[in-house]
Protein backbone atom coordinates (compact mmCIF):
# COMPACT_ATOMS: atom_id res chain seq x y z
CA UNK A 1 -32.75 60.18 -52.61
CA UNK A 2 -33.65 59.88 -48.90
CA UNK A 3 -30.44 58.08 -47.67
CA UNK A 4 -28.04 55.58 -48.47
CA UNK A 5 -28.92 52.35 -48.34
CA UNK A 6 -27.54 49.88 -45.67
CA UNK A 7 -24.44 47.60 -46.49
CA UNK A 8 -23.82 45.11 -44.23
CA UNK A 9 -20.32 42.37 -45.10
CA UNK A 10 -21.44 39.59 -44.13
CA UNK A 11 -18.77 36.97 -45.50
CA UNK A 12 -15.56 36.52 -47.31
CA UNK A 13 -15.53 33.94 -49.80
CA UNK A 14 -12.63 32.01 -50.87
CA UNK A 15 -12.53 30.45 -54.08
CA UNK A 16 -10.78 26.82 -53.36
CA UNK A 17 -10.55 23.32 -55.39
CA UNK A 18 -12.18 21.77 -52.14
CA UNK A 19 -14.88 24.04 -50.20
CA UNK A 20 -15.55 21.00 -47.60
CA UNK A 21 -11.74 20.48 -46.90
CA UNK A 22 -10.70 24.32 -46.22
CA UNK A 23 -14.00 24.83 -44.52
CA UNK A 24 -12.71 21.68 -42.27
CA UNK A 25 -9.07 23.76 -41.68
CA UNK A 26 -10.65 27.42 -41.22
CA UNK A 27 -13.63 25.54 -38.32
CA UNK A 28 -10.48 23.73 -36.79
CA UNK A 29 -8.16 26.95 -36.71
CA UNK A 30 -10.80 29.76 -36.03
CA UNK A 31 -12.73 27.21 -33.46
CA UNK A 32 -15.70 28.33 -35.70
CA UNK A 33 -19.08 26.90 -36.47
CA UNK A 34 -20.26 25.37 -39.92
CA UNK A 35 -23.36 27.50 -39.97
CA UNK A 36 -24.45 26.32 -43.68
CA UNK A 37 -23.01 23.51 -45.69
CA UNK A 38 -24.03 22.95 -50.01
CA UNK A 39 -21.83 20.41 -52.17
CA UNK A 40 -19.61 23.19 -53.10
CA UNK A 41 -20.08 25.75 -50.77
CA UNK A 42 -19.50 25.95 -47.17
CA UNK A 43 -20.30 29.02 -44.81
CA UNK A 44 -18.13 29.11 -40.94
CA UNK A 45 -19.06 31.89 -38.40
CA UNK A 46 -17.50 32.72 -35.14
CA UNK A 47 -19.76 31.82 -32.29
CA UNK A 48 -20.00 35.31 -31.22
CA UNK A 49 -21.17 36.50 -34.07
CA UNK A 50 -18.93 38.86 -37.04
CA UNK A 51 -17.94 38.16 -40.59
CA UNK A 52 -18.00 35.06 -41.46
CA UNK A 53 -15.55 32.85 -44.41
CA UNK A 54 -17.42 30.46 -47.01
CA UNK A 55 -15.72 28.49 -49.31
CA UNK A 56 -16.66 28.11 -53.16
CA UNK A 57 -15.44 25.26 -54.90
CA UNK A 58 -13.87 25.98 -58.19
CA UNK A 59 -12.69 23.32 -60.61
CA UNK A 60 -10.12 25.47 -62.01
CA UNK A 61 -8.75 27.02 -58.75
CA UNK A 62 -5.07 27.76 -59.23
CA UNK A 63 -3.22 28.68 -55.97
CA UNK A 64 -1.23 31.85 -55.48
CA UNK A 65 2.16 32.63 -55.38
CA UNK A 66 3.10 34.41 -52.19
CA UNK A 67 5.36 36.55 -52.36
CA UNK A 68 4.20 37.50 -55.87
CA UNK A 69 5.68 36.30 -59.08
CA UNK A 70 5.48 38.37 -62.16
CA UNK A 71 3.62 35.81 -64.38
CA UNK A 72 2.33 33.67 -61.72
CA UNK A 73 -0.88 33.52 -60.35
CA UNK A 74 -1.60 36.57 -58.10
CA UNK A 75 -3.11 36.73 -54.66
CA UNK A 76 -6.42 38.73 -54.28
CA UNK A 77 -6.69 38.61 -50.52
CA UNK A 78 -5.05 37.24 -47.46
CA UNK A 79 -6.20 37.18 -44.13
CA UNK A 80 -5.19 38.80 -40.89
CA UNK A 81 -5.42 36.30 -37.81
CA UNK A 82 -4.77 37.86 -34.24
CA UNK A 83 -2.94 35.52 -32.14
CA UNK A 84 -1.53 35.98 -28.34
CA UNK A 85 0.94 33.61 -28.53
CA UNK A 86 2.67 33.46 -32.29
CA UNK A 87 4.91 30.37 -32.18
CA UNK A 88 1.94 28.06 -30.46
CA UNK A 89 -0.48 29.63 -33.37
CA UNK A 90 1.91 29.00 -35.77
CA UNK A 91 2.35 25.39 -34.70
CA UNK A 92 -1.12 24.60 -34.32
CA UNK A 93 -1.94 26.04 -37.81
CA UNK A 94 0.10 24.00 -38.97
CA UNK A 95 -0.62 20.70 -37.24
CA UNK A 96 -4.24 21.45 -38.68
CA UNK A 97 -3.11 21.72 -42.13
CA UNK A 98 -0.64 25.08 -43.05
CA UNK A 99 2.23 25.01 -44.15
CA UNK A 100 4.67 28.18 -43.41
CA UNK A 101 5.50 30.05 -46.22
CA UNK A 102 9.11 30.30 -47.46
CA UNK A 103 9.09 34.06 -47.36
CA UNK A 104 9.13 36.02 -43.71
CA UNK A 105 9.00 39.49 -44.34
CA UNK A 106 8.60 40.80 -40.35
CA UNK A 107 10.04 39.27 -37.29
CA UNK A 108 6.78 39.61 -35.18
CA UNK A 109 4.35 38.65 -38.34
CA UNK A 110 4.18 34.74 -39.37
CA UNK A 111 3.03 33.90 -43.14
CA UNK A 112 1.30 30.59 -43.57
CA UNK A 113 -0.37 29.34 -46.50
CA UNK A 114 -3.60 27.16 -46.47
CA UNK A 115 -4.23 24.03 -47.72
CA UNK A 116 -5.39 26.25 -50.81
CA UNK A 117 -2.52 28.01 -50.70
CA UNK A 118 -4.18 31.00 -49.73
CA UNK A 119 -1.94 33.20 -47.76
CA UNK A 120 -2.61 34.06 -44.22
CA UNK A 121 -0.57 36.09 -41.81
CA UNK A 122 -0.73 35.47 -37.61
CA UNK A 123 0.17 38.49 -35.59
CA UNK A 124 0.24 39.72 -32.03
CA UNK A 125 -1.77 42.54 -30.99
């Protein structure tokens, strides 16, 4: 074999009962672009360029638990947002649709869920 081939990530997808509606929170939050939009699929990219999210409707999408719950549907993934100013991030997240999660494990570290449920945690650099 000559070399390994290239791998290049070039989304996270998010399974969701509403791809259009999180798609909607992520654009508002991240002050990202809809770069490619199906009836059940939705693709958002930052501007400048990176990873980007798409969302997958799923008619069966059951929303984690955070923190986990034996029994209880478990979380796969949750996303790290940098913020420089954690309580205006964490009030703006929500005014766009979070809601803080019940559980705070770190002082400096705010959990939110999405309007999925998905959880998401905003930190300072």
């Amino acid at each position: 074999m000559a070399g390994n081939p290239r791998f290049s990530l070039a989304t996270v997808v998010l399974d969701c009962p509403d791809a259009h509606a999180l798609a909607d929170f992520y654009r508002r939050l991240l002050g990202w672009e809809v770069t490619c939009s199906e009836p059940d699929w939705v693709l958002v990219r930052d501007p400048e360029g990176g990873t980007g999210l798409s969302f997958q409707s799923e008619p069966g999408y059951r929303p984690p638990v955070w923190p986990d719950e034996p029994g209880e549907q478990q979380k796969m993934l949750h996303l790290d947002i940098r913020v420089d100013d954690l309580y205006a991030a964490e009030a703006y997240a929500i005014a766009a649709g979070a809601r803080r999660a019940g559980s705070q494990p770190q002082d400096d570290v705010r959990v939110l869920l999405d309007p999925a449920g998905h959880p998401l945690c905003l930190f300072l650099p």
